[in-house]
C-alpha atoms as a PDB file:
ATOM      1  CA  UNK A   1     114.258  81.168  44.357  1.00  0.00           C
ATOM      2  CA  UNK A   2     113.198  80.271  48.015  1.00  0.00           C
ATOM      3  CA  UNK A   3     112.673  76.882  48.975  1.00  0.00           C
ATOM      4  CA  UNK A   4     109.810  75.536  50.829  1.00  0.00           C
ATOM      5  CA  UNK A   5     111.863  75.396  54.147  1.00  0.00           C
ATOM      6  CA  UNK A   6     112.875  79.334  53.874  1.00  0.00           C
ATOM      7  CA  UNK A   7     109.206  80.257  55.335  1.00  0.00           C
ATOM      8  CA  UNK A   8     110.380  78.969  58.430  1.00  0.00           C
ATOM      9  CA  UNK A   9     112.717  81.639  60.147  1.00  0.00           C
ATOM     10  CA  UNK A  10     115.955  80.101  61.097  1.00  0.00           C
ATOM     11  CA  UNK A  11     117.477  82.871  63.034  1.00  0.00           C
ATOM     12  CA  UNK A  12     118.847  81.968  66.440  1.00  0.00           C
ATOM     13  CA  UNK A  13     116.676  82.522  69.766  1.00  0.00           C
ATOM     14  CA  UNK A  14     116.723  86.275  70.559  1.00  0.00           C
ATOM     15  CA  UNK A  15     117.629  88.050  73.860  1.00  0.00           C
ATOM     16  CA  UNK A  16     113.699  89.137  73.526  1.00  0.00           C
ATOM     17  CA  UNK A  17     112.577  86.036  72.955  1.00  0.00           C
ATOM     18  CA  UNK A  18     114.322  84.313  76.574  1.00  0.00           C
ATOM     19  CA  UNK A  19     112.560  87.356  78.109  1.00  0.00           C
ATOM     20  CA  UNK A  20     109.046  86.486  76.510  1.00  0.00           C
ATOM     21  CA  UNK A  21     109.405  82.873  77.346  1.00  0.00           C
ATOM     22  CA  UNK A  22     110.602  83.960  81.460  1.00  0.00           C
ATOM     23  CA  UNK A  23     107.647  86.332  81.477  1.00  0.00           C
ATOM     24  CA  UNK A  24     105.618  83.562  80.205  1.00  0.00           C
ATOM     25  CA  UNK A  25     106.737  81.074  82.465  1.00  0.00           C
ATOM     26  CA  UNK A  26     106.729  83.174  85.439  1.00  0.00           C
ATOM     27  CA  UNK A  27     102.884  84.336  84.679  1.00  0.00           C
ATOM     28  CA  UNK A  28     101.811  80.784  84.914  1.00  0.00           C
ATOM     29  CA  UNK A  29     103.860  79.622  88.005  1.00  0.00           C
ATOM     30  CA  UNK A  30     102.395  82.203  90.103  1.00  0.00           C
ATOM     31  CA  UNK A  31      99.231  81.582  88.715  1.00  0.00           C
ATOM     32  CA  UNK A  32      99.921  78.123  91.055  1.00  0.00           C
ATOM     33  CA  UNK A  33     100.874  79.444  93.895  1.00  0.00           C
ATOM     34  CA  UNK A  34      99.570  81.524  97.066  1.00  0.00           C
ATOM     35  CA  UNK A  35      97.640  85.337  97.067  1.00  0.00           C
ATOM     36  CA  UNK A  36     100.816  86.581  97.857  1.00  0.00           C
ATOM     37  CA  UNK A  37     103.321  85.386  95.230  1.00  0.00           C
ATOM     38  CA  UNK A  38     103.393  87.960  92.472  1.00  0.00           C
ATOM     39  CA  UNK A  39     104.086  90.762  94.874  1.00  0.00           C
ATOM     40  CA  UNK A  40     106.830  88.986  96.854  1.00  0.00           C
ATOM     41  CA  UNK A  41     108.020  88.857  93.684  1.00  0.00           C
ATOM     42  CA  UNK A  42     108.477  92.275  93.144  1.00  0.00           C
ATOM     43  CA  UNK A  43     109.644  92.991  96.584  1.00  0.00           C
ATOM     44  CA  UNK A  44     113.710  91.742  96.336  1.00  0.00           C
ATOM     45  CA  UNK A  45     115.105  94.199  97.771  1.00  0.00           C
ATOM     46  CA  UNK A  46     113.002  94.705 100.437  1.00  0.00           C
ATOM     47  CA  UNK A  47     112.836  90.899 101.669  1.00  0.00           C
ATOM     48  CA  UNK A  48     109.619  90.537 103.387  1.00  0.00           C
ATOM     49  CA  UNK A  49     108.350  87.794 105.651  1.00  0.00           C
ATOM     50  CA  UNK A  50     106.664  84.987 103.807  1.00  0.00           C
ATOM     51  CA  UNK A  51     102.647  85.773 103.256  1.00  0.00           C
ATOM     52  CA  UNK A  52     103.285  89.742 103.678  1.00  0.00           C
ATOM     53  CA  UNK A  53     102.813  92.469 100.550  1.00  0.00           C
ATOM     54  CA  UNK A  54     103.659  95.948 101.469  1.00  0.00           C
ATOM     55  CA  UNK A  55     100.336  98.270 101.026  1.00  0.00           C
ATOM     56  CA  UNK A  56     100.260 102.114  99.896  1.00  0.00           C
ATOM     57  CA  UNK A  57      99.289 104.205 102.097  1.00  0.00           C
ATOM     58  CA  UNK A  58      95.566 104.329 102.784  1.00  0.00           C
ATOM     59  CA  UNK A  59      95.012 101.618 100.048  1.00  0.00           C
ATOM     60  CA  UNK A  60      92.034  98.938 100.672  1.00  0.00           C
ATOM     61  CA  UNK A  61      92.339  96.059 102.323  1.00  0.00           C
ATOM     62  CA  UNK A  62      92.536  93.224  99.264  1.00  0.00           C
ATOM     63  CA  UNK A  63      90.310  89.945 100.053  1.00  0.00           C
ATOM     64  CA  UNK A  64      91.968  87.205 101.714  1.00  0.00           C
ATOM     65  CA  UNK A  65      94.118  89.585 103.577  1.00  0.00           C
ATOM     66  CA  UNK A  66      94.911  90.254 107.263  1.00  0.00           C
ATOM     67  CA  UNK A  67      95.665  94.372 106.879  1.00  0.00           C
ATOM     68  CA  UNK A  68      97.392  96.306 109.375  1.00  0.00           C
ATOM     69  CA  UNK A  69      97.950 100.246 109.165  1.00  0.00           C
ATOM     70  CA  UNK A  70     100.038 102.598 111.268  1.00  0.00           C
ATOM     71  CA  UNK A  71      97.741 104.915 111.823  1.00  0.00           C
ATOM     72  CA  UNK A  72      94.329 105.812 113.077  1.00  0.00           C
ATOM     73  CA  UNK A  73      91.719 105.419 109.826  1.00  0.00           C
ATOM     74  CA  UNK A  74      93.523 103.205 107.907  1.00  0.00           C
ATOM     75  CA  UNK A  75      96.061 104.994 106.772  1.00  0.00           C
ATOM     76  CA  UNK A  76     100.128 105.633 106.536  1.00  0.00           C
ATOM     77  CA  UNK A  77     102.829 103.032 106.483  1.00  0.00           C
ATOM     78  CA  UNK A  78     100.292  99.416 106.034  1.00  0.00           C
ATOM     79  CA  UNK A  79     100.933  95.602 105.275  1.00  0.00           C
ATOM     80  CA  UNK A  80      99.195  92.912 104.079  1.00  0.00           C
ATOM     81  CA  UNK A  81      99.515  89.324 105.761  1.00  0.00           C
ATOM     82  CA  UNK A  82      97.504  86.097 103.885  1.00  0.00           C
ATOM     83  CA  UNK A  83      95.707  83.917 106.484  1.00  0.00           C
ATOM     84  CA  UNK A  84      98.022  81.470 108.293  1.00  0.00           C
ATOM     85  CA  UNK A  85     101.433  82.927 108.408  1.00  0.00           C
ATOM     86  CA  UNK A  86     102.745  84.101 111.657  1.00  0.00           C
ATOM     87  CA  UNK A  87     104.442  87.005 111.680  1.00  0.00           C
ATOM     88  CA  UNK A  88     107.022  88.780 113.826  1.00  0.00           C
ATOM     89  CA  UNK A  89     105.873  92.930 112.797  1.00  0.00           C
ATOM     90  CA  UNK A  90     109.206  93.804 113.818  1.00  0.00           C
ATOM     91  CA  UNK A  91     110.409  92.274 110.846  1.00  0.00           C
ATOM     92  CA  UNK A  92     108.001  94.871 109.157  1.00  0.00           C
ATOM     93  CA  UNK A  93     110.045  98.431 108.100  1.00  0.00           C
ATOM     94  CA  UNK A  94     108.111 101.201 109.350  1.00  0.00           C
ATOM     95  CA  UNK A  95     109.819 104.327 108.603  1.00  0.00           C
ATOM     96  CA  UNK A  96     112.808 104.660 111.281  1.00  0.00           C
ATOM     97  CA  UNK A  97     110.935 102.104 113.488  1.00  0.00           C
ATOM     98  CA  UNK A  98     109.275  98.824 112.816  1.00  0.00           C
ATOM     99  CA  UNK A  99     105.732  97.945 112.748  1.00  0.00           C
ATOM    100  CA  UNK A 100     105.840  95.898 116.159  1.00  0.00           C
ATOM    101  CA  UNK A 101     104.014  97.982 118.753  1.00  0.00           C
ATOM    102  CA  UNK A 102     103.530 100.701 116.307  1.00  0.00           C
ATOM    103  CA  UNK A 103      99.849  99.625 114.669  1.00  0.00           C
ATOM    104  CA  UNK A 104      96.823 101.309 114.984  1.00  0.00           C
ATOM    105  CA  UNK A 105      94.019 100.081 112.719  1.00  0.00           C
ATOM    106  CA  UNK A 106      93.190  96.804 111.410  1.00  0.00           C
ATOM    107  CA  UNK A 107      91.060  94.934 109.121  1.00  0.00           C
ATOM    108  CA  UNK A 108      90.928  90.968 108.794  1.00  0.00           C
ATOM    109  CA  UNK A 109      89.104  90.128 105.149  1.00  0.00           C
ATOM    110  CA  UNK A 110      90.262  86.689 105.988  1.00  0.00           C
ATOM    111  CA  UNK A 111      88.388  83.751 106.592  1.00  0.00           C
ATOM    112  CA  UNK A 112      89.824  83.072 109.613  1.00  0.00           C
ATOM    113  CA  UNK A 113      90.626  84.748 113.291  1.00  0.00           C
ATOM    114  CA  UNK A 114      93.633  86.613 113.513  1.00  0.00           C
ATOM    115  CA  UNK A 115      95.340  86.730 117.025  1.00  0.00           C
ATOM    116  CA  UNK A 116      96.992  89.878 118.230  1.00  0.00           C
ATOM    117  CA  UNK A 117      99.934  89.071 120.366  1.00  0.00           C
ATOM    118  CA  UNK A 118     101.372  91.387 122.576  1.00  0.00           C
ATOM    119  CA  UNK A 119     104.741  89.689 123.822  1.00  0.00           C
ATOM    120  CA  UNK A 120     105.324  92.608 126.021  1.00  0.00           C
ATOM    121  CA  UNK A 121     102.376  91.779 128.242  1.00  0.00           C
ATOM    122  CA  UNK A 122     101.622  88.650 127.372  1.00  0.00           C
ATOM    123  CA  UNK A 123      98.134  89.196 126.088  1.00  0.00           C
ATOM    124  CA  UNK A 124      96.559  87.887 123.016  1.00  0.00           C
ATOM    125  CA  UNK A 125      93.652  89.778 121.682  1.00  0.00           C
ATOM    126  CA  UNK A 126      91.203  87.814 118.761  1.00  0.00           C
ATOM    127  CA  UNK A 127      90.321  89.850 115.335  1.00  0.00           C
ATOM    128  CA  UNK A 128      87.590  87.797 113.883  1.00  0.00           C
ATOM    129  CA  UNK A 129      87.029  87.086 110.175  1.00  0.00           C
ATOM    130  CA  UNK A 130      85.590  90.033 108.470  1.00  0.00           C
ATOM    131  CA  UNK A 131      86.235  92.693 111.493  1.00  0.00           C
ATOM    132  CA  UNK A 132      88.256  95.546 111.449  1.00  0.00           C
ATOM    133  CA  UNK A 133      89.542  97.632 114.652  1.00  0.00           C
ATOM    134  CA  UNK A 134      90.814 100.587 115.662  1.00  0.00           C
ATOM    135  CA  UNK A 135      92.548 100.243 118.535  1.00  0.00           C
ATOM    136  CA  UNK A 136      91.720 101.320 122.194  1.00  0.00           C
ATOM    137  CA  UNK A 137      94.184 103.848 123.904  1.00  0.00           C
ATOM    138  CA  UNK A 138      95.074 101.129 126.262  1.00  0.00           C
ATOM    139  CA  UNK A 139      96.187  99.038 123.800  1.00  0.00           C
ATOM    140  CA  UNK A 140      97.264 100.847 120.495  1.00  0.00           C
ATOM    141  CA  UNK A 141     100.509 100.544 119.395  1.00  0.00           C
ATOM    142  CA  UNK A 142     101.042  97.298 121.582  1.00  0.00           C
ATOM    143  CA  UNK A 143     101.029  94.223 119.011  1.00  0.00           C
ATOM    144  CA  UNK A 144     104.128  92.589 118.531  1.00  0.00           C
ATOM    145  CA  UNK A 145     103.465  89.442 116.594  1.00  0.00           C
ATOM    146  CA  UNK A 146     100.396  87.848 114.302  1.00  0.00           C
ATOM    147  CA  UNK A 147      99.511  84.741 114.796  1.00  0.00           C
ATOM    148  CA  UNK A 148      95.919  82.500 113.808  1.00  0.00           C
ATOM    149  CA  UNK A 149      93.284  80.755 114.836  1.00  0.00           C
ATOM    150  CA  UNK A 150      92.514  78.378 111.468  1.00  0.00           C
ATOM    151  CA  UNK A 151      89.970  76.461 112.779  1.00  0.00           C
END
């Protein structure tokens, strides 16, 4: 005959149960924290820079994202940098090269101005909120660095 206390189950915490409880507690941290979170995340092995997700090729720009694509049209190789984090591209893996001086379409869903730097030639060109480019012969392929204009 079963007692009253045998409806409880008084097996020992499972291997599946850590995992729901990690899954669980990961959901809801990175429900706290920046756009960018969840897919750093998933990124380990590839280490990006802070505020950077790697994009598929040709995929849309998300909101709230600074995008920058290797090609003409928005497409090949492409990364995604949230508003206010500076970014050296050549920290970006672009195939055998990087993506400093190797970008040649852009699209800034931010709500800020983006700043193209070109360390090279010491030029800084503005992207404005809500603008996208494709760059000029005399200067595709040129950018080096991302940095902001947040006011």
């Amino acid at each position: 005959m079963k007692g009253d206390n045998d409806m409880f189950d008084q097996r020992p915490i499972t291997t599946r149960t850590h995992r729901t409880a990690a899954v669980l507690a990961a959901a809801a941290a990175t429900a706290l924290l920046p756009f960018t979170a969840p897919a750093l995340a998933d990124q380990s092995a590839d280490a990006l820079p802070a505020g950077v997700v790697k994009l598929s090729d040709g995929e849309t720009c998300p909101t709230a994202t600074l995008c920058l694509y290797r090609d003409y049209g928005r497409s090949g190789p492409a990364y995604g940098i949230g508003a206010g984090y500076t970014v050296d591209l050549s920290e970006l893996p672009m195939g055998v090269r990087t993506a400093a001086d190797n970008i040649s379409s852009w699209v800034n869903q931010t709500q800020h101005t983006a700043v193209l730097v070109d360390r090279d030639n010491s030029r800084t060109r503005p992207l404005a909120s809500s603008q996208s480019m494709e760059e000029p012969m005399g200067s595709n392929d040129s950018v080096d660095e991302i940095s902001w204009q947040l006011s």
